[in-house]
Protein backbone atom coordinates (compact mmCIF):
# COMPACT_ATOMS: atom_id res chain seq x y z
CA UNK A 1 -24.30 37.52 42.55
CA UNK A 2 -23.35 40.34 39.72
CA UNK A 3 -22.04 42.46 42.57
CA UNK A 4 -20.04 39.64 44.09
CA UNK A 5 -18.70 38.63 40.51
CA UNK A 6 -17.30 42.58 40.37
CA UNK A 7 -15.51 42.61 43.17
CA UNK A 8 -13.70 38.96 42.41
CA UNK A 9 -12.95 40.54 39.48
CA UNK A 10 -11.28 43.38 40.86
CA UNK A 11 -9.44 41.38 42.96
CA UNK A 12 -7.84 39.76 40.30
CA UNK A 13 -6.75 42.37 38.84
CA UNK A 14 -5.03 44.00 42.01
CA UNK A 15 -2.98 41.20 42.47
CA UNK A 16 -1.90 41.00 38.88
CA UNK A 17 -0.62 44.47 38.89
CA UNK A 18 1.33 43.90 42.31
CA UNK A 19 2.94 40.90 41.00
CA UNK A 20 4.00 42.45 37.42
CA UNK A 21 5.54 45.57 40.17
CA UNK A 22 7.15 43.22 42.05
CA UNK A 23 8.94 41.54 39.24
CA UNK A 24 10.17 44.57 37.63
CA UNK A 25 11.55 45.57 40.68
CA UNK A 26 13.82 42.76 41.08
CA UNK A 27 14.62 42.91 37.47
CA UNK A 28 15.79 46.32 38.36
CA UNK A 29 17.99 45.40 41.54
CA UNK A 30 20.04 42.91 39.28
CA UNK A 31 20.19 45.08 36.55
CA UNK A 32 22.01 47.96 39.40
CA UNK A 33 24.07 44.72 40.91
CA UNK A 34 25.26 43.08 37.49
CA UNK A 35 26.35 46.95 37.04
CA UNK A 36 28.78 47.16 39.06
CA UNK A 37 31.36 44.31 37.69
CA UNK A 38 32.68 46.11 35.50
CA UNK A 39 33.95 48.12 38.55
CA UNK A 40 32.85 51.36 36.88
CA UNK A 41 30.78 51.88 40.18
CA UNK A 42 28.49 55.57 40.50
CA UNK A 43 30.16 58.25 42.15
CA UNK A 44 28.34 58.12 45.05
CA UNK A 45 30.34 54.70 45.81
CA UNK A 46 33.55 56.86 46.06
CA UNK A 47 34.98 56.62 49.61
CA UNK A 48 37.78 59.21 50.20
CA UNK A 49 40.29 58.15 53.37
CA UNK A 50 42.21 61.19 54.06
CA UNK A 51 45.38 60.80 56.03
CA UNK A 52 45.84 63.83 58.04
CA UNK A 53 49.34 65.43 58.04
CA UNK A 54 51.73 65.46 60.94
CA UNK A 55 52.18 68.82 62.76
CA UNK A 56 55.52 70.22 61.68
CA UNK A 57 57.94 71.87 64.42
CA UNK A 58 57.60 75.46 65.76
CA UNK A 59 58.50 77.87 62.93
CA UNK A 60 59.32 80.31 65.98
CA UNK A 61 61.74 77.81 67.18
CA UNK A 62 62.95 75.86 64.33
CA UNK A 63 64.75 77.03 61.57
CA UNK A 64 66.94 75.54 58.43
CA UNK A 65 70.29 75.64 56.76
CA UNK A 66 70.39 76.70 53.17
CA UNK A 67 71.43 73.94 51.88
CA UNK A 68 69.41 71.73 53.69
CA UNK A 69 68.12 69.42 55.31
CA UNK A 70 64.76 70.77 55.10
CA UNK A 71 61.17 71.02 57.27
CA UNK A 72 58.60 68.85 55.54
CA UNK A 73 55.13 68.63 55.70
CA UNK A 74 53.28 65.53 54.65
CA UNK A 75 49.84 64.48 53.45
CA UNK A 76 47.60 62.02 51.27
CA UNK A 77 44.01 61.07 50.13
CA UNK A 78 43.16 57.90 49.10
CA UNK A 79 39.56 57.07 47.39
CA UNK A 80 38.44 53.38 46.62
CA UNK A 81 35.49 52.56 44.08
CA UNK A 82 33.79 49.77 42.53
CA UNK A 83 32.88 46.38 44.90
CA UNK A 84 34.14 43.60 46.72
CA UNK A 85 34.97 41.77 43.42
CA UNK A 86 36.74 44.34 42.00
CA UNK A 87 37.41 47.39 43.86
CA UNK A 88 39.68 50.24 42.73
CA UNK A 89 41.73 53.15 44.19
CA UNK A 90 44.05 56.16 43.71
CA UNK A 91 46.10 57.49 46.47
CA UNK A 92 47.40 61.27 46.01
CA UNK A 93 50.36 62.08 48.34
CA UNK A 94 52.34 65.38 49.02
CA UNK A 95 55.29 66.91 50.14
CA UNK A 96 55.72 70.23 51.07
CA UNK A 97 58.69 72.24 51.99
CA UNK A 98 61.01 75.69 51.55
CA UNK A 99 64.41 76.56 51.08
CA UNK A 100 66.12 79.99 51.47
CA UNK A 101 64.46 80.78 47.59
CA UNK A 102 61.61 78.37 47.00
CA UNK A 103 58.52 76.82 48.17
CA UNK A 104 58.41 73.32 46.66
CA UNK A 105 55.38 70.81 46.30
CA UNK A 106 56.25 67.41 45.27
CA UNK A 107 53.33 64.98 44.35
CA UNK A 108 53.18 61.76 44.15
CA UNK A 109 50.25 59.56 42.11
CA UNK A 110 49.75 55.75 42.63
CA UNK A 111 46.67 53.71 41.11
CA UNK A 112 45.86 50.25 42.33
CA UNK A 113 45.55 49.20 38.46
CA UNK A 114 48.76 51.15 37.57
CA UNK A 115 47.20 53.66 35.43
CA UNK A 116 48.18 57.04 34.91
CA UNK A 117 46.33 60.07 36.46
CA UNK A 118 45.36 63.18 34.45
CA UNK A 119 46.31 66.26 35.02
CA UNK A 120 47.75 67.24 38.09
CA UNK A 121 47.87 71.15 38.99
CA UNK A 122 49.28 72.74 42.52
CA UNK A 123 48.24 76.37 43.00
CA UNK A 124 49.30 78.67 45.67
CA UNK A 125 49.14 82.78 46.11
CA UNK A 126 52.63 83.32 45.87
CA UNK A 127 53.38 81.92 41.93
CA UNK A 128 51.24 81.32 38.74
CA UNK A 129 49.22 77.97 38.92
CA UNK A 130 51.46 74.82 37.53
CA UNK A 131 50.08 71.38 36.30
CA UNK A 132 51.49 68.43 34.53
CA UNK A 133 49.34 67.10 31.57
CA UNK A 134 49.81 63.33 33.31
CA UNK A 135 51.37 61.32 35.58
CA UNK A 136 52.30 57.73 35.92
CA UNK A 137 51.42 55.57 38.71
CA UNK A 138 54.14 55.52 41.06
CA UNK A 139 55.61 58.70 39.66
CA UNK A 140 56.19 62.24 41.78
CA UNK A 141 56.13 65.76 39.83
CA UNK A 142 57.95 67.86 41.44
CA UNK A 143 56.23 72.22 41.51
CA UNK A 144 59.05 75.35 42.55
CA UNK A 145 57.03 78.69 43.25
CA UNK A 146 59.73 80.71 43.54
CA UNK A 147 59.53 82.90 47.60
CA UNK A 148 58.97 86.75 47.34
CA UNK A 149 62.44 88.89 48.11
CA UNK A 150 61.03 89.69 51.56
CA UNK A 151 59.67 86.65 52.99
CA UNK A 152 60.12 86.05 56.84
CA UNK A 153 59.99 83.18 59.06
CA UNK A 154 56.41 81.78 59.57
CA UNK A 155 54.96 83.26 56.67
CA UNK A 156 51.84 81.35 55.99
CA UNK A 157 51.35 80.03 52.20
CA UNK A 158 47.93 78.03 51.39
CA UNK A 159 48.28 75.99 49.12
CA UNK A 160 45.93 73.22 46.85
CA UNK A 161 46.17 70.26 45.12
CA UNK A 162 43.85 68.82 42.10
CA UNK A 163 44.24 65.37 40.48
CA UNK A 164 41.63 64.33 37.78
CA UNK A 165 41.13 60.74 36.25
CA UNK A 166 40.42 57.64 37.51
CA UNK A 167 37.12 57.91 38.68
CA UNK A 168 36.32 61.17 40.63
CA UNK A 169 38.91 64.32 40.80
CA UNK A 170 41.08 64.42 44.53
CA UNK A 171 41.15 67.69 45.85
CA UNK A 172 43.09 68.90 48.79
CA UNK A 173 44.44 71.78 50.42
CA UNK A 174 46.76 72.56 53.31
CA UNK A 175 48.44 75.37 54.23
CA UNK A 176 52.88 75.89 55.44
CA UNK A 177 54.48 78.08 57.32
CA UNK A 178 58.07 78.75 56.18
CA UNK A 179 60.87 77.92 58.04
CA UNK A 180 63.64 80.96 58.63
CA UNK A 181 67.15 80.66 57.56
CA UNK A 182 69.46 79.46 60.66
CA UNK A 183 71.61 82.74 61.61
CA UNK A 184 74.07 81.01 63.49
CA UNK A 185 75.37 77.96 61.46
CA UNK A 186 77.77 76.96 63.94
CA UNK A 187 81.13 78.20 62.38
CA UNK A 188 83.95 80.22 63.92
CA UNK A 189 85.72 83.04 62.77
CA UNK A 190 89.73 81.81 61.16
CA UNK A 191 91.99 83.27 58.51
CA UNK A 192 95.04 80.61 57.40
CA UNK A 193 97.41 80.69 54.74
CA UNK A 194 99.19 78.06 53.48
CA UNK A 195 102.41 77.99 50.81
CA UNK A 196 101.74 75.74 47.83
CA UNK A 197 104.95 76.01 45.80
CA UNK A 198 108.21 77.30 46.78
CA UNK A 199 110.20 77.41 43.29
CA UNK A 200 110.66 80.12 41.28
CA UNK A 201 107.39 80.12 40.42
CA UNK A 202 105.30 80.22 43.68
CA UNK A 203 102.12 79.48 44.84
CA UNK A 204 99.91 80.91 48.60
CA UNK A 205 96.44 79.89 49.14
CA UNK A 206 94.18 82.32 52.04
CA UNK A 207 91.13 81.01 53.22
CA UNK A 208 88.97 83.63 55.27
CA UNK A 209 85.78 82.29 57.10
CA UNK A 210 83.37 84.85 58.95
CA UNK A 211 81.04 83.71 62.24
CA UNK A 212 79.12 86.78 61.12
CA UNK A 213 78.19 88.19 58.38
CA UNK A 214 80.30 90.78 56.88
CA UNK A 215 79.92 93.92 54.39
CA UNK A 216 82.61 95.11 53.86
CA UNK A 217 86.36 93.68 54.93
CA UNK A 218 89.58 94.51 53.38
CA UNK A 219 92.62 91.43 53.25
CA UNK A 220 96.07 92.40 52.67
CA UNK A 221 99.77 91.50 52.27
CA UNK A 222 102.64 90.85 50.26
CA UNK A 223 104.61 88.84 48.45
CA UNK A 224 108.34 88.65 48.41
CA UNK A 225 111.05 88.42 45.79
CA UNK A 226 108.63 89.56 43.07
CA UNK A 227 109.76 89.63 39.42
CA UNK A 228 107.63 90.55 36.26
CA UNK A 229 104.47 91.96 35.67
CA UNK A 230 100.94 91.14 37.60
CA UNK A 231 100.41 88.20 39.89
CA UNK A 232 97.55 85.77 38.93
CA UNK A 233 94.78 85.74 41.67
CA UNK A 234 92.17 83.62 41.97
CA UNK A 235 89.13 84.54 44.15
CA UNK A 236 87.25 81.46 44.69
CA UNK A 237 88.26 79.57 41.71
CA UNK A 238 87.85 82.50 39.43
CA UNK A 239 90.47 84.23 37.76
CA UNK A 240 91.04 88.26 38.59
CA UNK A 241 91.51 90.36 35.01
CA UNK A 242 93.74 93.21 36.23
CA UNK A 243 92.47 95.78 33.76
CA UNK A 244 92.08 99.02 35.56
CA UNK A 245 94.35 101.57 37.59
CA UNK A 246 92.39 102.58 41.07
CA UNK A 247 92.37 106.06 42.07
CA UNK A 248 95.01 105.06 45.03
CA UNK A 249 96.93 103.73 41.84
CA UNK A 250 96.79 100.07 42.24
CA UNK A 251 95.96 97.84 39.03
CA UNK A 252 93.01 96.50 39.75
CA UNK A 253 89.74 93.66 38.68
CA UNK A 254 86.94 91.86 40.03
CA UNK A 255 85.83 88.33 40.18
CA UNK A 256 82.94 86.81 42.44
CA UNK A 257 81.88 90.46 43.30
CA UNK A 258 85.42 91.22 45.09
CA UNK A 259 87.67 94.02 43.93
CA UNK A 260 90.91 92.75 43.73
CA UNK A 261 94.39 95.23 43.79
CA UNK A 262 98.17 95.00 43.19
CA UNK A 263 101.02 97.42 43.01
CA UNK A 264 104.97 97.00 43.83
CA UNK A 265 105.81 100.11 46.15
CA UNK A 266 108.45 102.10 44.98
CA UNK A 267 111.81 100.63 45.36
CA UNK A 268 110.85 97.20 46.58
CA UNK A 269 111.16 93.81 45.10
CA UNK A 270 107.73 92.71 47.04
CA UNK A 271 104.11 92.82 45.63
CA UNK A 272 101.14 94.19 47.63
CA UNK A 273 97.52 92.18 46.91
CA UNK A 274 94.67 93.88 48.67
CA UNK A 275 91.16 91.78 48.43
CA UNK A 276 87.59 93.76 49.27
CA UNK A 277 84.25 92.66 49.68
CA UNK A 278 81.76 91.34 51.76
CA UNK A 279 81.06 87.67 53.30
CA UNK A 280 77.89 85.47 54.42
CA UNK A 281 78.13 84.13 57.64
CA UNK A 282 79.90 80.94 57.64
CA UNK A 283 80.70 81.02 53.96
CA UNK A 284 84.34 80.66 53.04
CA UNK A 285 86.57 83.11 50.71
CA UNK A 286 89.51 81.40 49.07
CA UNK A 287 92.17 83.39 47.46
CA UNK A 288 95.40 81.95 45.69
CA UNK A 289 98.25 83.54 43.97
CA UNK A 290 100.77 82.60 41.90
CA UNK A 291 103.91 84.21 41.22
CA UNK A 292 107.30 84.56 39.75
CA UNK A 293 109.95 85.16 41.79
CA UNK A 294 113.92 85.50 41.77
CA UNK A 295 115.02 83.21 44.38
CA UNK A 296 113.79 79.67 45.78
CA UNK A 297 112.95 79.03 48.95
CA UNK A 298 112.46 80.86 52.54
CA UNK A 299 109.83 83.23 53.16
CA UNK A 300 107.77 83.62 50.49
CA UNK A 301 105.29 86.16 51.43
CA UNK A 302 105.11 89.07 54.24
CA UNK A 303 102.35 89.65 56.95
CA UNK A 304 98.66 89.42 55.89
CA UNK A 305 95.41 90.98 57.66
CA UNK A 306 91.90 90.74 57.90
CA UNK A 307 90.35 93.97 58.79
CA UNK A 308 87.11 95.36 59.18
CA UNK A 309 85.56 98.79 57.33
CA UNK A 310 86.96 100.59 60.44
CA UNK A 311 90.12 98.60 59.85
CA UNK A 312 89.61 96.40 63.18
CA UNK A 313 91.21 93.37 63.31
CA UNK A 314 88.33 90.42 62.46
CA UNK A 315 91.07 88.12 62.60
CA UNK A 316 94.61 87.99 64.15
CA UNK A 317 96.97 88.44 61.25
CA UNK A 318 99.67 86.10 60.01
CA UNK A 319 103.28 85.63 59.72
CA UNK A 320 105.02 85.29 56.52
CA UNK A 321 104.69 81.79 54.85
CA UNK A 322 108.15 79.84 54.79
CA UNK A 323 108.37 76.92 52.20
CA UNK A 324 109.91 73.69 53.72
C-alpha cells in the first residue's frame, strides 16, 4: 500500500510539471506573435527580391555619342518585413552609365511608409567612395567618378551600392563595361561662307566641318576694299585680341585654342585672315569678320581655302562672296 501510495504520488507530480511547461509555452508563442504588430519584425523575417539587371549591348559592337544618348544598365533590390497586418518594404534601384568623361551611378530610394533612407554610399575602384547623409523616399542621388585619361572601350568597372535604415542595410554590387566613343558620327566634310552685311561696314561668316579629325589645318583669304586698322574676328563666338606680330609678320591672337593672323600686303587695299588649329571629327569651326570698308556693295571678299598641314586641299575652296 505505502509503495503504491509513492508512485500515485509521483504521478501527480509529473503531470503537474508537464502542464505548468505546456502553459508557459503558449504564453511564449503569443508573446513572439503579439510581437510582431508593431511591424518591427526580427531580421530573420527580412525577404530580399532582387531584380536582376538586363544584359546591356555588345561593348565591342556598340558605342555612344558624346553627348548622348547613353548605354544604361539597370538594377534593384527590394526587401519586405513585418506580417500580413502590417508588412513593410524598401526598394533600392540603380542606374548605371558613362559618357566620354564620367562613370555615373544614379540611385533611387522608395519606402512603402515614405520614410527616408540613411545613408547611401556608391564605391567603385576608379574614384574616392561618395555617400549622401539621407535620402527621401522617392528621391534619386545622383554619384560622377570622374574616367581615367586612358580609358578604352569595354573597360570593366565594379562597382557597389550600400543603403542603411529601415530595417536591415541593402547591399548590391554589379559590375559595367564602358561604352567607346562613336568615331564616325555620321557628318561630312563642307566649308561655306556666307556674306552678312554689305555696307560700309561688312560682315562674312565661315563655317568649316571635318568628317575626320584634324590636327592641324590652315583657312585663308581675303577681304576686299579694306580701310582702317585690324578686322574683328570671332572664332566660335569668341573675340580674337590681335596683340602680337608673327615671325612671318602678321598681327596676330588666339581664341578657342586657334591662332588667328592678319596683314594688308603691300600696296593693296585687301586684308589677308589666316585661321590655324586643329578640329574633332564632326565638330564645327565658325569664324566671322567684320570690317570697314570704302565702297558698298559687290564682292566683298576674295577666294578662301581649307588646307591641310601639307597644304592639301580638305575642302574645295570658295569664290568671293557678292552681297545682293
Amino acid at each position: 500500500m505505502k509503495t503504491t501510495r509513492i508512485l500515485a504520488f509521483l504521478l501527480f507530480v509529473s503531470i503537474s510539471v508537464f502542464v505548468i511547461i505546456s502553459c508557459q509555452k503558449n504564453d511564449l508563442a503569443k508573446a513572439d506573435s503579439s510581437g510582431n504588430v508593431s511591424g518591427k519584425a526580427p531580421m530573420s523575417n527580412v525577404i530580399p527580391e532582387v531584380i536582376p539587371t538586363i544584359p546591356p549591348p555588345d561593348c565591342n559592337t556598340e558605342c555612344i555619342n558624346p553627348e548622348g544618348p547613353y548605354i544604361e544598365l539597370v538594377g534593384s533590390q527590394t526587401d519586405e518585413w513585418g506580417n500580413t497586418s502590417h508588412p513593410h518594404s524598401k526598394t533600392v534601384s540603380y542606374v548605371v552609365y558613362n559618357t566620354e568623361t564620367s562613370f555615373v551611378v544614379k540611385v533611387t530610394f522608395v519606402q512603402s511608409g515614405g520614410n527616408a533612407s540613411n545613408t547611401i554610399k556608391v564605391t567603385t575602384f576608379i574614384g574616392l567612395p561618395q555617400s549622401v547623409a539621407t535620402l527621401a523616399s522617392g528621391a534619386t542621388a545622383t554619384f560622377t567618378f570622374a574616367l581615367p585619361a586612358d580609358w578604352e572601350k569595354c573597360d570593366n568597372v565594379p562597382f557597389t551600392i550600400r543603403q542603411e535604415g529601415q530595417s536591415a542595410p541593402i547591399d548590391m554590387s554589379a559590375s559595367y563595361s564602358l561604352y567607346g566613343i562613336c568615331t564616325n558620327r555620321g557628318c561630312e566634310t563642307s566649308f561655306a561662307g556666307e556674306a552678312i552685311a554689305c555696307g560700309n561696314q561688312r560682315e562674312a561668316v565661315y563655317t568649316f566641318t571635318s568628317k575626320d579629325a584634324l590636327t592641324n589645318f590652315k583657312i585663308q583669304g581675303g577681304l576686299t576694299d579694306f580701310t582702317g586698322a585690324d578686322a574683328t574676328v570671332y572664332i566660335n563666338g569668341t573675340v580674337v585680341d590681335f596683340n602680337t606680330i608673327s615671325a612671318d609678320g602678321w598681327a596676330q591672337g588666339t581664341a578657342n585654342e586657334y591662332t588667328v593672323g592678319q596683314r594688308t600686303p603691300g600696296g593693296s587695299s585687301n586684308r589677308n585672315i589666316r585661321v590655324e588649329g586643329g578640329l574633332a571629327e564632326c565638330d564645327e569651326l565658325v569664324i566671322r569678320i567684320v570690317w570697314p570698308s570704302s565702297n558698298a556693295g559687290g564682292v566683298i571678299t576674295g577666294s578662301w581655302s581649307v588646307k591641310d598641314s601639307n597644304g592639301v586641299e580638305i575642302a574645295p575652296a570658295l569664290a568671293g562672296l557678292t552681297c545682293n
